[in-house]
Protein backbone atom coordinates (compact mmCIF):
# COMPACT_ATOMS: atom_id res chain seq x y z
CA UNK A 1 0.00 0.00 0.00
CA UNK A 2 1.39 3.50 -1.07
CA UNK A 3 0.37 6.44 0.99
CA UNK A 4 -0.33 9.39 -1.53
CA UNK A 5 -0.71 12.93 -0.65
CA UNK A 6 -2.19 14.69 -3.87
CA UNK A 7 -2.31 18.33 -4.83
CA UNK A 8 -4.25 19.77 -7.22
CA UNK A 9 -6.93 17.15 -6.83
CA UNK A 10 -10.20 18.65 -8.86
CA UNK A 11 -7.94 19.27 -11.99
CA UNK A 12 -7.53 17.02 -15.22
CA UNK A 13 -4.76 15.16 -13.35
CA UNK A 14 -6.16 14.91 -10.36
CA UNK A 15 -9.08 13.61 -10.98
CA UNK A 16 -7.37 10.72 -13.14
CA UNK A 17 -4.95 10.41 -10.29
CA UNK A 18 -8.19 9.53 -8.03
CA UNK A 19 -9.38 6.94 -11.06
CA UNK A 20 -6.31 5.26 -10.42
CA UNK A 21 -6.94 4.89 -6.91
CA UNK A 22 -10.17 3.61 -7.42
CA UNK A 23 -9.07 0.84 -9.61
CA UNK A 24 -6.16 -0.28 -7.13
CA UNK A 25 -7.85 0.43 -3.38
CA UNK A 26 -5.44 -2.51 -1.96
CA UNK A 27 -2.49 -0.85 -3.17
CA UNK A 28 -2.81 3.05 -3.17
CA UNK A 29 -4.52 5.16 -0.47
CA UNK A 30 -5.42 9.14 -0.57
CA UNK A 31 -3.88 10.66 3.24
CA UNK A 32 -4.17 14.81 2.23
CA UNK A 33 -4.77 16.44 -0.89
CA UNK A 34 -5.32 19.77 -1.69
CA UNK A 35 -8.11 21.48 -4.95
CA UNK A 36 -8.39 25.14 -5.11
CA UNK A 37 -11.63 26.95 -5.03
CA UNK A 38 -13.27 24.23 -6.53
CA UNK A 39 -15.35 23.17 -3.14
CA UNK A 40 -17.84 21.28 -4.68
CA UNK A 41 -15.66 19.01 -6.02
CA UNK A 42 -13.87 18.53 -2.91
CA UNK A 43 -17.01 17.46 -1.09
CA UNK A 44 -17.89 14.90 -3.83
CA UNK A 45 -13.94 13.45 -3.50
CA UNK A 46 -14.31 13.12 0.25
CA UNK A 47 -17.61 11.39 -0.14
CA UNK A 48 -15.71 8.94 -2.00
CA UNK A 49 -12.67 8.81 0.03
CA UNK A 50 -11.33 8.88 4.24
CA UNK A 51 -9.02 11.89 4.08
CA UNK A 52 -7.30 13.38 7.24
CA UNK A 53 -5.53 16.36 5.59
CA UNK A 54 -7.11 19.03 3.77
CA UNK A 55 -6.01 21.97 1.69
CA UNK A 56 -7.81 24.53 -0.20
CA UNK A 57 -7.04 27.94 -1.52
CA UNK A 58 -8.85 30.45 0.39
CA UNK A 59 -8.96 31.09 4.55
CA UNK A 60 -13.10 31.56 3.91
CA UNK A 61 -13.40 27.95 2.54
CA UNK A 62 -10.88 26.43 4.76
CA UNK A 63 -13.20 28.45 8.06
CA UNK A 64 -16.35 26.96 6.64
CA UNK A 65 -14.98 23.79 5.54
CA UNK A 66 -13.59 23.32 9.33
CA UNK A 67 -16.90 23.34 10.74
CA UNK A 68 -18.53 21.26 8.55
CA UNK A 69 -16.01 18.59 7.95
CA UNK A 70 -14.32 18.56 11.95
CA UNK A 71 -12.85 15.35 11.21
CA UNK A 72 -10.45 16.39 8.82
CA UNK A 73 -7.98 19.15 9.19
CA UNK A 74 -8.04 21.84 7.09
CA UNK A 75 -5.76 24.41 5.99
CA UNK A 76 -5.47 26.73 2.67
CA UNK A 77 -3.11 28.71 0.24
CA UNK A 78 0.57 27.95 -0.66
CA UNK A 79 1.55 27.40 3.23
CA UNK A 80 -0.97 24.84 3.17
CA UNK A 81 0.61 23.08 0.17
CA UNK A 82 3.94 23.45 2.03
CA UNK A 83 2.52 21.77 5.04
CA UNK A 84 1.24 18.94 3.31
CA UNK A 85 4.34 17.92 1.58
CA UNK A 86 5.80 17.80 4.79
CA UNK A 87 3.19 15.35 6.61
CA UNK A 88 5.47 12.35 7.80
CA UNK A 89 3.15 10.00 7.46
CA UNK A 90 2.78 9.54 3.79
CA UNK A 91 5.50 7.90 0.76
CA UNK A 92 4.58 9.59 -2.46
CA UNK A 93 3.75 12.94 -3.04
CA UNK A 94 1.40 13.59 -6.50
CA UNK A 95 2.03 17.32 -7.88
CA UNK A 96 -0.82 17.86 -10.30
CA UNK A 97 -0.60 21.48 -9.72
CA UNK A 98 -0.91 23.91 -12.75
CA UNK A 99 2.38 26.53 -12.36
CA UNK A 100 4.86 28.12 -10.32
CA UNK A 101 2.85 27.71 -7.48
CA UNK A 102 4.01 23.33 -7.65
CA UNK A 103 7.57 24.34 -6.86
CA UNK A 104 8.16 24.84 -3.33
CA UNK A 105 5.51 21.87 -2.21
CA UNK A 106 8.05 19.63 -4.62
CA UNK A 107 11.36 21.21 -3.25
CA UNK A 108 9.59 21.01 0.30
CA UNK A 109 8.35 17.03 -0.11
CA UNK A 110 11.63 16.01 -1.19
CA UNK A 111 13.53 17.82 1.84
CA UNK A 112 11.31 15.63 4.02
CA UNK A 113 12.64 12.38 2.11
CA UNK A 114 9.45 11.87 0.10
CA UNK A 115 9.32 10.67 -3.32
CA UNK A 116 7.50 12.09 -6.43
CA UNK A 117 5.62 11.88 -9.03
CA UNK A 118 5.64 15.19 -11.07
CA UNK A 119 2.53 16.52 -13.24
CA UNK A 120 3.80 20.39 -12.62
CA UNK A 121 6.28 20.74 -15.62
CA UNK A 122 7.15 24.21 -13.90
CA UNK A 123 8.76 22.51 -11.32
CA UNK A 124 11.87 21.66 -13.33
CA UNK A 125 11.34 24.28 -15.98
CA UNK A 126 11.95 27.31 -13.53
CA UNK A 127 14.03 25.49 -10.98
CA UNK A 128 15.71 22.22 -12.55
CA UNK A 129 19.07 22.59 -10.81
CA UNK A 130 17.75 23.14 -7.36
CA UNK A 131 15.75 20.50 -7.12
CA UNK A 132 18.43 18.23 -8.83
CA UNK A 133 20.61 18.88 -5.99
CA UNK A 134 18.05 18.19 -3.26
CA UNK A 135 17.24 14.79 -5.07
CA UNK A 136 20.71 14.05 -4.76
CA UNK A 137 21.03 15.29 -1.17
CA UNK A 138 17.71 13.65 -0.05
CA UNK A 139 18.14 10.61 -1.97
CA UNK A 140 14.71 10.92 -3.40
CA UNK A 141 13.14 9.76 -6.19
CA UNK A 142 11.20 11.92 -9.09
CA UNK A 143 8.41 9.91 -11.22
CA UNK A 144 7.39 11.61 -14.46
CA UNK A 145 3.27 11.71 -15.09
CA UNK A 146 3.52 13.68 -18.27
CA UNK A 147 3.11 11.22 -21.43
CA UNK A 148 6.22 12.44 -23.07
CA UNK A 149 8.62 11.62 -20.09
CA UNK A 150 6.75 8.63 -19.02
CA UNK A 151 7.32 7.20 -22.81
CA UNK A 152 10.65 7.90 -22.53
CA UNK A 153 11.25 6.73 -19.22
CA UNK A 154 9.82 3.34 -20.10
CA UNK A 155 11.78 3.11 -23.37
CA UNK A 156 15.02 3.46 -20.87
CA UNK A 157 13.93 0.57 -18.58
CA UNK A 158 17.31 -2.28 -19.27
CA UNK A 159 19.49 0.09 -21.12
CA UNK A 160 22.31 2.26 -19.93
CA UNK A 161 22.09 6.10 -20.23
CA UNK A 162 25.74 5.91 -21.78
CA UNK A 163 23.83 4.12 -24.79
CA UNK A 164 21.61 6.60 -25.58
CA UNK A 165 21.91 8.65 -28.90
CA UNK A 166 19.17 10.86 -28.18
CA UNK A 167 15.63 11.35 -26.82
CA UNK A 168 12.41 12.04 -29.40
CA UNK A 169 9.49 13.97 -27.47
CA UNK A 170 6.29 13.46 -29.83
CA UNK A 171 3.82 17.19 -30.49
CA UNK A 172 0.12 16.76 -31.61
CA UNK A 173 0.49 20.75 -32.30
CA UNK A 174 -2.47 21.45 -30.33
CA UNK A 175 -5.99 22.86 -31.47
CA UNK A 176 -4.02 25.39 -34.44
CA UNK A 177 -1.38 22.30 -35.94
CA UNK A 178 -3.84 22.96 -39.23
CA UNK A 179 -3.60 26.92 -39.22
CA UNK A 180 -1.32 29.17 -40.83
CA UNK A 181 0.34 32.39 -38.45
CA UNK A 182 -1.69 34.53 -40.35
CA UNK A 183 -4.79 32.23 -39.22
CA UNK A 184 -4.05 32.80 -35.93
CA UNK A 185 -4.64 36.82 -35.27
CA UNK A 186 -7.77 36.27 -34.24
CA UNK A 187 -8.32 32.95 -33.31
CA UNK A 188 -10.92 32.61 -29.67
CA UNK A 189 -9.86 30.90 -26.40
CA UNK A 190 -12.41 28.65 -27.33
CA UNK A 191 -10.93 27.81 -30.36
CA UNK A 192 -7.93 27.13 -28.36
CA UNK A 193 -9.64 24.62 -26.22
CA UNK A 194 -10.95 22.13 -29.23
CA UNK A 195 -7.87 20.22 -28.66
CA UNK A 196 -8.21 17.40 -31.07
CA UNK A 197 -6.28 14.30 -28.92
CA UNK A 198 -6.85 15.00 -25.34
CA UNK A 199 -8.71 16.29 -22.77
CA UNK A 200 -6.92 18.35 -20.35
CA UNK A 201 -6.57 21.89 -18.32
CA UNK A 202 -7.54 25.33 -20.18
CA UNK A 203 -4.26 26.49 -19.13
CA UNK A 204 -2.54 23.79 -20.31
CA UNK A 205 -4.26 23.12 -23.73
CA UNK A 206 -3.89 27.34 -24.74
CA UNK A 207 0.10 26.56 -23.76
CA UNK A 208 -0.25 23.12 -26.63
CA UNK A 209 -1.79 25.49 -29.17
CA UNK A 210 1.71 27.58 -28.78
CA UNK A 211 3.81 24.67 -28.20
CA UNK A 212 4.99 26.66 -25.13
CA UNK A 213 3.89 23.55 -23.20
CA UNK A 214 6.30 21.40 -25.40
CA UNK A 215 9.14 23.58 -24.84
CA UNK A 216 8.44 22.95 -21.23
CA UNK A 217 8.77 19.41 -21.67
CA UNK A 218 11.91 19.99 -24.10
CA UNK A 219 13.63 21.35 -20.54
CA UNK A 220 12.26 19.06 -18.11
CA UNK A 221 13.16 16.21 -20.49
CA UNK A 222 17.13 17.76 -20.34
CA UNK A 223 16.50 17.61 -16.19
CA UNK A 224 14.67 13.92 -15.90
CA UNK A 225 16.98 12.31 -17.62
CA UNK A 226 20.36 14.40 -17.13
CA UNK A 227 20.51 14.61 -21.35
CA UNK A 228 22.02 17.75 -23.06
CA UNK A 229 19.80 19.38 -25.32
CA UNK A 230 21.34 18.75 -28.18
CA UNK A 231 20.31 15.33 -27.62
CA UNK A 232 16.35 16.28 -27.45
CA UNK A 233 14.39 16.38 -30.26
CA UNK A 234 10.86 17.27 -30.84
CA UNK A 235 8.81 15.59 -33.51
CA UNK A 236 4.94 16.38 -34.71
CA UNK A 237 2.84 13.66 -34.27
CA UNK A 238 -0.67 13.95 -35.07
CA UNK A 239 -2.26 10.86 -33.82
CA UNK A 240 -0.98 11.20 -30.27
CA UNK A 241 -0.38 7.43 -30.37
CA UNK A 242 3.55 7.51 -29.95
CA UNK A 243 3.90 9.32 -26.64
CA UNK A 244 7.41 9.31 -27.05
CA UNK A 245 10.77 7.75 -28.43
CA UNK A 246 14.64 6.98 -27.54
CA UNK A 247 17.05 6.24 -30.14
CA UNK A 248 20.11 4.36 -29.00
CA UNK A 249 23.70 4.78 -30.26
CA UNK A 250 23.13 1.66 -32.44
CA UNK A 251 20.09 2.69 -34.29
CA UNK A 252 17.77 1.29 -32.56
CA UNK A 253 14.51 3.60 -31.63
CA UNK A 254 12.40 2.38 -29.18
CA UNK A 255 8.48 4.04 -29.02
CA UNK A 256 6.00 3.86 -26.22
CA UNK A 257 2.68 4.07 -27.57
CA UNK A 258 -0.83 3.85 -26.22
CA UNK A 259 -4.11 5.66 -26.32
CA UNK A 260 -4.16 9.08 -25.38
CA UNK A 261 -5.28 8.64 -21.87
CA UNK A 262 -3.29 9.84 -19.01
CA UNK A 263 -4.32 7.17 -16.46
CA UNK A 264 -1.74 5.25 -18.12
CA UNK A 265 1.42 7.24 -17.40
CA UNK A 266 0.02 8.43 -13.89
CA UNK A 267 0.00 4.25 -12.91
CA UNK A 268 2.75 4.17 -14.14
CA UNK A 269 4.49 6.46 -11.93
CA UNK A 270 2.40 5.59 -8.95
CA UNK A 271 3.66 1.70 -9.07
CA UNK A 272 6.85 1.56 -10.71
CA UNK A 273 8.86 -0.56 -10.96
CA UNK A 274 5.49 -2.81 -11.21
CA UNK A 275 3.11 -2.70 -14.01
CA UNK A 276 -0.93 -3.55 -12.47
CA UNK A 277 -3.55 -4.48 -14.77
CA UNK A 278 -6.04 -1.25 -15.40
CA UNK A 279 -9.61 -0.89 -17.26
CA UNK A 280 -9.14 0.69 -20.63
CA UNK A 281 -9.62 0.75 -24.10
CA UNK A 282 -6.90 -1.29 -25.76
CA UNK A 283 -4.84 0.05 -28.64
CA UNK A 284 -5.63 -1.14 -31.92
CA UNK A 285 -3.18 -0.09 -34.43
CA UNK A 286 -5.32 -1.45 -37.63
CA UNK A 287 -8.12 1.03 -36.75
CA UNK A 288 -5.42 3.67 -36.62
CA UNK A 289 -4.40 3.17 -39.71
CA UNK A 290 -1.09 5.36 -40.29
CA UNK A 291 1.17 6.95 -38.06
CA UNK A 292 2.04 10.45 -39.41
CA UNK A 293 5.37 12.36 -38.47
CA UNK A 294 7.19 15.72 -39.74
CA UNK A 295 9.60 17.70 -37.98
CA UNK A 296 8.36 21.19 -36.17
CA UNK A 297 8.29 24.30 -37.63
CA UNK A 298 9.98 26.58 -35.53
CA UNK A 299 8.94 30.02 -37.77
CA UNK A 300 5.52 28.80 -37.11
CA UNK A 301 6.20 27.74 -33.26
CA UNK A 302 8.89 30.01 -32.16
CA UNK A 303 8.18 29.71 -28.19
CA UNK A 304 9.55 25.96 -29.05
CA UNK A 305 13.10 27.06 -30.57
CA UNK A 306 12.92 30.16 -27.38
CA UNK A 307 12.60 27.37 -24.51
CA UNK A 308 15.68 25.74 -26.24
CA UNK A 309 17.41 28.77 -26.06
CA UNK A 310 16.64 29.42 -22.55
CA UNK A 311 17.25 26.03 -21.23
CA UNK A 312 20.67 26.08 -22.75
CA UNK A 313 21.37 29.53 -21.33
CA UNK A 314 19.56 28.60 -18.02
CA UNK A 315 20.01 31.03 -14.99
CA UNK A 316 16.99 32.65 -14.61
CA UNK A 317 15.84 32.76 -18.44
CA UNK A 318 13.75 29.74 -17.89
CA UNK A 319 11.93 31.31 -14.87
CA UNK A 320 11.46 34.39 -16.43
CA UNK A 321 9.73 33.14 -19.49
CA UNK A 322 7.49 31.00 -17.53
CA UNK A 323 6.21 33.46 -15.14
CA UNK A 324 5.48 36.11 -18.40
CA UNK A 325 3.79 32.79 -19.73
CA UNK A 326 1.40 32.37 -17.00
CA UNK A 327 0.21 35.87 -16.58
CA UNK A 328 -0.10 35.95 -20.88
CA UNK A 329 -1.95 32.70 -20.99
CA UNK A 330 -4.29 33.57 -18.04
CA UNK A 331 -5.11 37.35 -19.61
CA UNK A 332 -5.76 35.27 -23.31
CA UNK A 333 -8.27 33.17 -21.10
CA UNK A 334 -9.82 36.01 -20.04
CA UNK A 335 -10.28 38.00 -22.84
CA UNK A 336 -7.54 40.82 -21.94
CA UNK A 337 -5.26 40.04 -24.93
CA UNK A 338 -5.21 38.25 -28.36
CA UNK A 339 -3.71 34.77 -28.70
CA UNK A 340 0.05 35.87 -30.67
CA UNK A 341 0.22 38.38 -27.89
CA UNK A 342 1.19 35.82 -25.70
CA UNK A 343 4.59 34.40 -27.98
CA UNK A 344 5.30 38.42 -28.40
CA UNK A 345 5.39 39.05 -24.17
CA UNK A 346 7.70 36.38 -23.78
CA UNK A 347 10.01 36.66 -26.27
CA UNK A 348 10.58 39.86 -25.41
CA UNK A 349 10.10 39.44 -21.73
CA UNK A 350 13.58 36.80 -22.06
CA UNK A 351 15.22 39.45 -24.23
CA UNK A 352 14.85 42.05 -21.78
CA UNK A 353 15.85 40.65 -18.29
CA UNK A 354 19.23 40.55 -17.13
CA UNK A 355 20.77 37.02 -16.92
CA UNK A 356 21.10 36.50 -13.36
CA UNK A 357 22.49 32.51 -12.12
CA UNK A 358 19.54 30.81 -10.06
CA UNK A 359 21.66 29.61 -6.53
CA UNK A 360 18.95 30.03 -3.94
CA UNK A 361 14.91 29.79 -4.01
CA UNK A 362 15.26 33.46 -3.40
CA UNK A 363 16.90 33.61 -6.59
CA UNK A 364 13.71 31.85 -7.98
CA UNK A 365 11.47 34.02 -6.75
CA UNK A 366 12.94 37.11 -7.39
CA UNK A 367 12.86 35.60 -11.00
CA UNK A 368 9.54 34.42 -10.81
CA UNK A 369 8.39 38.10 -9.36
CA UNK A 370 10.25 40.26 -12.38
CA UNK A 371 8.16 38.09 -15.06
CA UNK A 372 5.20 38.33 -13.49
CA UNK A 373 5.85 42.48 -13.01
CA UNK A 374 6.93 42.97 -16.79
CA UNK A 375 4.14 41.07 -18.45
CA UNK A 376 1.45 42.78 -16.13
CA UNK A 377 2.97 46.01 -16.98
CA UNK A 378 2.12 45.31 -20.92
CA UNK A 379 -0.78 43.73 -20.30
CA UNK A 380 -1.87 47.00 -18.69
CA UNK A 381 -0.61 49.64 -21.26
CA UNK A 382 -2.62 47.17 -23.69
CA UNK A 383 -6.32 47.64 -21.84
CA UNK A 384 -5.29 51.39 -21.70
């Protein structure tokens, strides 16, 4: 039995995460978990399930919540997340938070000798190296959720990193793979959100239709696996169906491939290094048909070829762009700017700030705190 603590339970991952431990009750169980101001959802998960820890996003809910529920301990916002991925009693922490915001609770779990199993992409993408070190100094382990690094870290499974020529992250190109950059001025958030494979976060699904999301996954690929990124290439892949490839020094490419379902890679990670039987629709490759692949355009997705740039650079380049990223993406979602606006506030946003090395969380958030600053600044003079 693996004792999970899970944050960012009422979201796309989150709620698979909780599929999961429906399907397995003898060998996961739920101790904390933490949703955001989604309360109704909470109260439907903890009809379902015996929690004892409890966060949620605002003091109000957590108040009210506290007398109804007094059973369960409740607390709320990011010191909540903080004190849940320091609960002792627990083995694997689940991150299926959406931002910055799933740093520290990762940083914080693994200081506390906790393993786990990463959804937040941000984590690594903004502060790789520090929580590299604290793996190392903890002697923790990190489990991938995303497809991408899941595929890959199943096609490394027997085979010695030494061997390895380099690693092949698979793109669907999001809802806009079909449209042209002219096609895309005014392009709608819905729009955005017609996401052809899968079914998953607005947030995330407006950062596929950019490929900003893949460029994430382009960095935390270069942290997972400790491979130079050089050695990581991204290839379009419409069908979803290969989540990912690694071709070894001898020519040999090995795929993972499966339907696009993410209760998959979050077993995966959950009961590594066993595989458990799980309720789903089987691939069938005849009904597929054909495969299609074609490498990325990077005139037509430049945030791709930018979050190369900045993870090679590194320092605070890869903080910066993601914190100009969330504040873009949420004011796209909410009507504040058009969709190319978001590629043009952080390019510029990585152009403009100083390179600064990242040595301390302080460091982070000072990073984290000058993106956020410059792309509310533009966002402003825009409404004006």
């Amino acid at each position: 039995m693996k004792r999970l603590v899970l944050l960012g339970a009422s979201g796309s991952i989150g709620k698979q995460t909780l599929d999961v431990v429906k399907q397995h009750p003898d060998l996961f169980s739920i101790e904390a978990l933490s949703v955001g101001k989604n309360i109704e959802s909470l109260k439907e998960i903890l009809s379902d399930f015996d929690i004892k820890e409890v966060c949620v996003q605002q003091q109000e809910d957590c108040e009210i919540l506290q007398k109804e529920y007094p059973s369960i301990h409740f607390t709320y916002g990011e010191d909540g997340l903080k004190y849940l991925s320091e609960l002792e009693e627990y083995d694997v922490l689940v991150n299926a938070l959406v931002g910055f915001v799933g740093f520290m609770p990762t940083l914080s779990a693994i200081r506390h000798k906790h393993d786990v199993a990463l959804a937040n992409k941000e984590t690594l993408v903004v502060g790789g190296e520090l929580i590299k070190r604290a793996l190392e100094e903890y002697g923790c382990k990190l489990y991938p959720i995303d497809s991408e690094h899941s595929a890959i870290f199943q096609c490394l499974q027997g085979n010695r990193s030494e061997d390895v020529k380099r690693l092949i992250i698979t793109a669907s190109g999001g809802a806009f793979r079909e449209k042209t950059r002219d096609e895309l001025k005014d392009v709608t958030l819905a729009d955005a959100l017609a996401h052809p494979n899968w079914s998953m976060g607005d947030k995330i699904t407006v950062d596929c239709a950019n490929m900003m999301n893949k460029g994430f996954e382009v960095i935390e690929a270069h942290w997972l696996f400790d491979m130079p990124f050089e050695k990581i290439d991204v290839v379009m892949h419409q069908e979803s169906i290969v989540h990912s490839m690694v071709e070894y020094v001898d020519g040999s490419v090995m795929a993972q491939m499966g339907t696009p379902d993410m209760r998959l890679p979050i077993q995966y990670a959950l009961s590594y290094p066993d595989r458990f039987e799980r309720k789903a629709d089987a691939l069938d490759l005849c009904s597929v048909g054909e495969l299609h692949f074609k490498e990325p355009d990077v005139r037509r997705y430049p945030l791709l070829a930018l979050a190369y740039q900045c993870g090679e650079k590194g320092g605070n380049k890869p903080a910066v762009m993601n914190a100009v990223n969330d504040v873009a993406n949420e004011a796209f979602r909410n009507g504040e700017i058009p969709f190319l606006m978001i590629e043009d506030l952080i390019i510029t946003a990585v152009n403009t700030v100083p390179f600064k090395k990242i040595e301390t969380v302080e460091d982070l958030l000072e990073a984290n705190k000058w993106g956020h600053q410059f792309a509310l600044e533009k966002i402003k003079g825009v409404k004006q």
